[in-house]
Structure formats: C-alpha cells, structure tokens
Protein backbone atom coordinates (compact mmCIF):
# COMPACT_ATOMS: atom_id res chain seq x y z
CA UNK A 1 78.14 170.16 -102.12
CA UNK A 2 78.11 166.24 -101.75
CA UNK A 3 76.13 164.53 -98.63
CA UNK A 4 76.56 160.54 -98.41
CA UNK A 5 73.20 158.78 -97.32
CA UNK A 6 72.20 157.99 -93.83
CA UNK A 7 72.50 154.42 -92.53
CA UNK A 8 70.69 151.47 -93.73
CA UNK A 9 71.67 147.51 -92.92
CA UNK A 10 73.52 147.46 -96.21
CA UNK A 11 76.13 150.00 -94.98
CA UNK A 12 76.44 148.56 -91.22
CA UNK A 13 76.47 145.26 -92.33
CA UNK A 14 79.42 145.83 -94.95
CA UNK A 15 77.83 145.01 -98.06
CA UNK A 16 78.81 146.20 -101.91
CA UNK A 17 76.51 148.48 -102.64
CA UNK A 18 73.62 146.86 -102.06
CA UNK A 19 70.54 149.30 -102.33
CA UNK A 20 67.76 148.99 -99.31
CA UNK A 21 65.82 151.99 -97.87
CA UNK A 22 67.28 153.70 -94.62
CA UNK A 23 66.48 151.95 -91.19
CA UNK A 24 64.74 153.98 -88.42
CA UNK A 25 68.35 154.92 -86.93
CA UNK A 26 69.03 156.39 -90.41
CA UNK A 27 65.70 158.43 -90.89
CA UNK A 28 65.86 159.60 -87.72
CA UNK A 29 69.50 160.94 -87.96
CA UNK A 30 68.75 162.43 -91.35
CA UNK A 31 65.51 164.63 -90.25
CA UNK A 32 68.07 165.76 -87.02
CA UNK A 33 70.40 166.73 -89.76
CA UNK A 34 68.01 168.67 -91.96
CA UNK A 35 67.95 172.12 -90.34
CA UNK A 36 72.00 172.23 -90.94
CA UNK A 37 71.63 171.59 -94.73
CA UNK A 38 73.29 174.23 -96.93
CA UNK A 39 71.70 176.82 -99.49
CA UNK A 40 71.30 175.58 -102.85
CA UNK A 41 70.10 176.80 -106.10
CA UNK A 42 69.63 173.49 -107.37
CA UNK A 43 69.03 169.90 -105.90
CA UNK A 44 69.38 166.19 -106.91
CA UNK A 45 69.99 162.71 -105.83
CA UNK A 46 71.47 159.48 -106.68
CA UNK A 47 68.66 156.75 -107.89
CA UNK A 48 69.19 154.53 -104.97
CA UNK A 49 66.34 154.01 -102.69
CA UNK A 50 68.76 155.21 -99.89
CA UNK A 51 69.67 158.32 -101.45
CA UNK A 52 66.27 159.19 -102.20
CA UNK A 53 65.27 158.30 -98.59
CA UNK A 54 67.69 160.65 -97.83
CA UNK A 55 66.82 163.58 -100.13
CA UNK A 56 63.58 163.07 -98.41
CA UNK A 57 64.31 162.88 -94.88
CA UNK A 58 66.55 165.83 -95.04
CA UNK A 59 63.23 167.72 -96.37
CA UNK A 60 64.94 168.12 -100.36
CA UNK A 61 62.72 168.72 -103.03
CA UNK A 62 65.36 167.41 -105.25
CA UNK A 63 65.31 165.40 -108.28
CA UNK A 64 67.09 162.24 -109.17
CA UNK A 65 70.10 162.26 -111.30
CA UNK A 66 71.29 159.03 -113.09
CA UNK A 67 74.61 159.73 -113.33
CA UNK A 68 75.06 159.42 -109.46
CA UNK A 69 74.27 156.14 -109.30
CA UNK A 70 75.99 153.97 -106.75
CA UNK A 71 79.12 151.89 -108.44
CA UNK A 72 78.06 148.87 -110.40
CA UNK A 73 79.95 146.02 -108.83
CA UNK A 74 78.49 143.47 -110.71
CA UNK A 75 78.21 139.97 -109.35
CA UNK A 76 79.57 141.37 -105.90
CA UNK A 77 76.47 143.76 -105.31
CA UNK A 78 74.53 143.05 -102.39
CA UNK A 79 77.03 140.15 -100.68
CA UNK A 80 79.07 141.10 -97.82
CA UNK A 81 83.11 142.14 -98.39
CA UNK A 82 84.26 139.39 -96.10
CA UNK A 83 82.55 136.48 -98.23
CA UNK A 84 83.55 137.83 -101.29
CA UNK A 85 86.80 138.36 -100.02
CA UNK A 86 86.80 134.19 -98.83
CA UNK A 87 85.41 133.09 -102.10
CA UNK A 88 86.68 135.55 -104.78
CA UNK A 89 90.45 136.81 -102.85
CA UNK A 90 92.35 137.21 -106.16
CA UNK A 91 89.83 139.30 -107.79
CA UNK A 92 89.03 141.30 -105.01
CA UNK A 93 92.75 141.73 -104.66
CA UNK A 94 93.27 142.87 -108.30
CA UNK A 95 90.18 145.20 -107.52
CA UNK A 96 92.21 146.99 -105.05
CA UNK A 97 95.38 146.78 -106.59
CA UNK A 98 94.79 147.93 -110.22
CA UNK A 99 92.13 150.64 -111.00
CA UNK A 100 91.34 149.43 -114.26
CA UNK A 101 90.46 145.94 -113.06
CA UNK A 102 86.63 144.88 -112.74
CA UNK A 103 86.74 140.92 -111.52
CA UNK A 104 83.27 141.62 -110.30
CA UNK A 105 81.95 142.12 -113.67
CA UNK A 106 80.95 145.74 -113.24
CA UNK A 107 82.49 149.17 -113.37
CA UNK A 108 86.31 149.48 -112.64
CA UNK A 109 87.52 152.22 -110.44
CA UNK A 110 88.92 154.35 -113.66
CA UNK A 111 85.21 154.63 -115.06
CA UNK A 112 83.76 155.17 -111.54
CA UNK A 113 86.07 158.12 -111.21
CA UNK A 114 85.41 159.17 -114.94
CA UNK A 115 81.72 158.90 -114.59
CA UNK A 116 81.71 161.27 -111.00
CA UNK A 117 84.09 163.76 -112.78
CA UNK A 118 82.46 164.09 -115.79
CA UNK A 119 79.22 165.21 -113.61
CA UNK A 120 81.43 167.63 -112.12
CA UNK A 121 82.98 168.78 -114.45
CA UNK A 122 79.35 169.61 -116.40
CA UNK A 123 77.77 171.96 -113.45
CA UNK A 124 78.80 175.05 -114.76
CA UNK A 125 77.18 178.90 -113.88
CA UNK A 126 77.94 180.08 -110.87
CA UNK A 127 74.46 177.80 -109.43
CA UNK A 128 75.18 176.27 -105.92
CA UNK A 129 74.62 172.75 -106.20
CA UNK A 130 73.57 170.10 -103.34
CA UNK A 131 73.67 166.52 -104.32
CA UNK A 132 72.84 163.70 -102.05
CA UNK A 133 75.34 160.59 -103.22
CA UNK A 134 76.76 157.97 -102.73
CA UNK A 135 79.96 157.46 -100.56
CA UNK A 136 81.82 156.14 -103.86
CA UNK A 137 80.91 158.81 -105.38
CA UNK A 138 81.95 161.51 -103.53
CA UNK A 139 85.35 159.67 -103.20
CA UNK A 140 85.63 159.65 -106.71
CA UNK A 141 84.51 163.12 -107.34
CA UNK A 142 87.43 164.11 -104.79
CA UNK A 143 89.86 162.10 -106.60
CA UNK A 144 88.85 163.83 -109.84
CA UNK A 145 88.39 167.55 -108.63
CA UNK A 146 92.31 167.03 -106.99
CA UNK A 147 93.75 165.49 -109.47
CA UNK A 148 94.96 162.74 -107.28
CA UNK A 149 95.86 159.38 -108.10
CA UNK A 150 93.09 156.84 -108.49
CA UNK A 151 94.64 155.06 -105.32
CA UNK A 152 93.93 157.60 -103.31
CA UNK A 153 90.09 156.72 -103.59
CA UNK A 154 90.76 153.65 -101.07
CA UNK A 155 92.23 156.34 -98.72
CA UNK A 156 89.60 158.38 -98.57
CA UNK A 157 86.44 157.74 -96.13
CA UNK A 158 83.46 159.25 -96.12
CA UNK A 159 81.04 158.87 -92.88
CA UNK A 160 76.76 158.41 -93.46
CA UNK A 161 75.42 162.50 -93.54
CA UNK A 162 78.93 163.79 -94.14
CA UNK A 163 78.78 166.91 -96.25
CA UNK A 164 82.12 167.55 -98.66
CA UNK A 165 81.94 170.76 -99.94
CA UNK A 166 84.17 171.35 -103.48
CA UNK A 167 83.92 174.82 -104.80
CA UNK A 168 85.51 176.57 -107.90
CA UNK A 169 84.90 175.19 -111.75
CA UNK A 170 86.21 172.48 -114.20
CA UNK A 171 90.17 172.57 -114.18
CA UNK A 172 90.32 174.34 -110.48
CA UNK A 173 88.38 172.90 -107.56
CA UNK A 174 88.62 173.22 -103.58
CA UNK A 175 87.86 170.64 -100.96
CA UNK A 176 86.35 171.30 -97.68
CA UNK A 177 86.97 168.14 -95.98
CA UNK A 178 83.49 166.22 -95.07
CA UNK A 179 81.84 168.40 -92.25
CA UNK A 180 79.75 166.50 -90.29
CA UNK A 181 75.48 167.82 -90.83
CA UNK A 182 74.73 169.43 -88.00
CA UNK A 183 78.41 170.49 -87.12
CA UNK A 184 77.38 174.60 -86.89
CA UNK A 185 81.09 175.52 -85.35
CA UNK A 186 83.57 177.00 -87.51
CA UNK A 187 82.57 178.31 -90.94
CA UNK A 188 84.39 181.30 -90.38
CA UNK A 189 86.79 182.70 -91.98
CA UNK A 190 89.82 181.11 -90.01
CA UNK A 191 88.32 178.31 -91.05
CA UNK A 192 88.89 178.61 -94.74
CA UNK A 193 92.52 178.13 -95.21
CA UNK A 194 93.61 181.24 -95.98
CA UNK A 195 97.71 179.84 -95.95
C-alpha cells in the first residue's frame, strides 16, 4: 500500500522535487486522513522531510526507508518546471521523450522505475506493507508491478494522500487505482473486479 505526501509549497508551486516540510493545509489534511489509514504489519517512509511529516501526521510509527527516496533530478531539484522548461527546453524535452535520458544530471526514468521495482519486488511473506512515498515513486512502482511501458509513468497521476493499493508478489501484482484517504465507500466486494 503506497500513500503520496500531503501538500507542501514545493508541490503547489510546481517544483522538481524539491524537499520542504508540509504547510498547515497539508498537516491538517493528513491528521483528517489518519483514522482511514489501512492495517499494516509493517511501516516505512521515504527520507524526505515531507514524507516523514506525513508518516507523522497520519499517526505512523514507521521507519524511514532509503530506497524511497524522491527522484534525483539533479541540477533541476528545487526550481520550478516552467523555468526549467524556458531555460533548459531541449533537455527537458529529451527527459520526456526518452526514458533513459538524464539532461538534469540525475536519475533517468529507467533507474527511477528500476530502483521502485526492485523495492517491490523484495517485500516478500505474506506481511501487509504501508509505505508513505513519493508521487514518482508510486508511478514508477505501478509501471513496474504492470509491466507497462516506461511512458506510461507520464500518464499516470497521483493526487497528495492518495492511497494505491498493489497486492499479489514479484512476477504477479494487482492495482487498486489511488483511493482517496478518507474515501470509506466501496471496499466491497463489487468493488474488486471480479470480471
């Protein structure tokens, strides 16, 4: 079970990565969220200051976990898409275009996907995990656990307290599509997708 962070400036304000503690908006939404928090047998975070803000907020005793960390976009980390994009257009074009490409001087999408699968692919047991991440990285823990094609990362967006739920093992794993925390309707077993 993946939950993206709560707001912070960084994320309104469009910024690569660019790790700052939660705002008030973002604490607040996060300790409203924490009674709808699923079950787990074990807990962790990403290192950011905003995922650990979150762990906290949401009342986790969790435990930080290094290979969650938010994707390392080099030079670009911390400035805002749109003046990268005005300064840098061809690299941040290649970026998107070609998912071995790191003009930023960082991590390219293939490793970013790598990196979040290989996690994945080492929780094994039949433990239920909980792991508060980054929005990156649940994108490219859904591109891994489907099989799809790294392009489909850039297609995929994942809201502030949304919790994606992937179930089964290395080699065969299920997707239920980013509930919102808090979101207590459905869960039933209609909902499942039994077609």
């Amino acid at each position: 079970m993946l939950i993206s962070p709560a707001m912070n400036a960084a994320l309104r304000e469009a910024r690569f990565a660019g790790d700052a503690a939660l705002d008030a908006s973002g604490v607040r939404a996060a300790r409203l969220a924490a009674p709808h928090v699923p079950d787990a047998d074990r807990r962790v975070h990403g290192p950011s200051v905003r995922c650990a803000g979150t762990a906290e907020a949401l009342g986790l005793r969790s435990s930080g976990e290094p290979a969650l960390r938010e994707w390392e976009l080099g030079r670009w980390s911390g400035a805002r898409l749109d003046e990268v994009g005005a300064r840098e257009s061809e690299g941040v074009a290649a970026w998107l275009g070609d998912p071995s490409a790191a003009p930023h001087g960082g991590e390219s999408l293939l490793g970013l996907c790598a990196r979040a699968g290989a996690w994945l692919d080492s929780l094994t047991g039949d433990s239920r995990v909980l792991a508060v991440t980054e929005p990156s990285l649940v994108r490219a823990a859904v591109v891994h656990a489907l099989a799809l094609p790294p392009q489909a990362f850039w297609r995929l967006d994942v809201a502030p307290l949304a919790l994606t739920e992937l179930t089964g093992r290395t080699g065969r794993w299920n997707l239920r599509v980013g509930r919102p925390l808090g979101d207590r309707q459905g869960g039933g077993e209609a909902d499942r997708g039994t077609s």
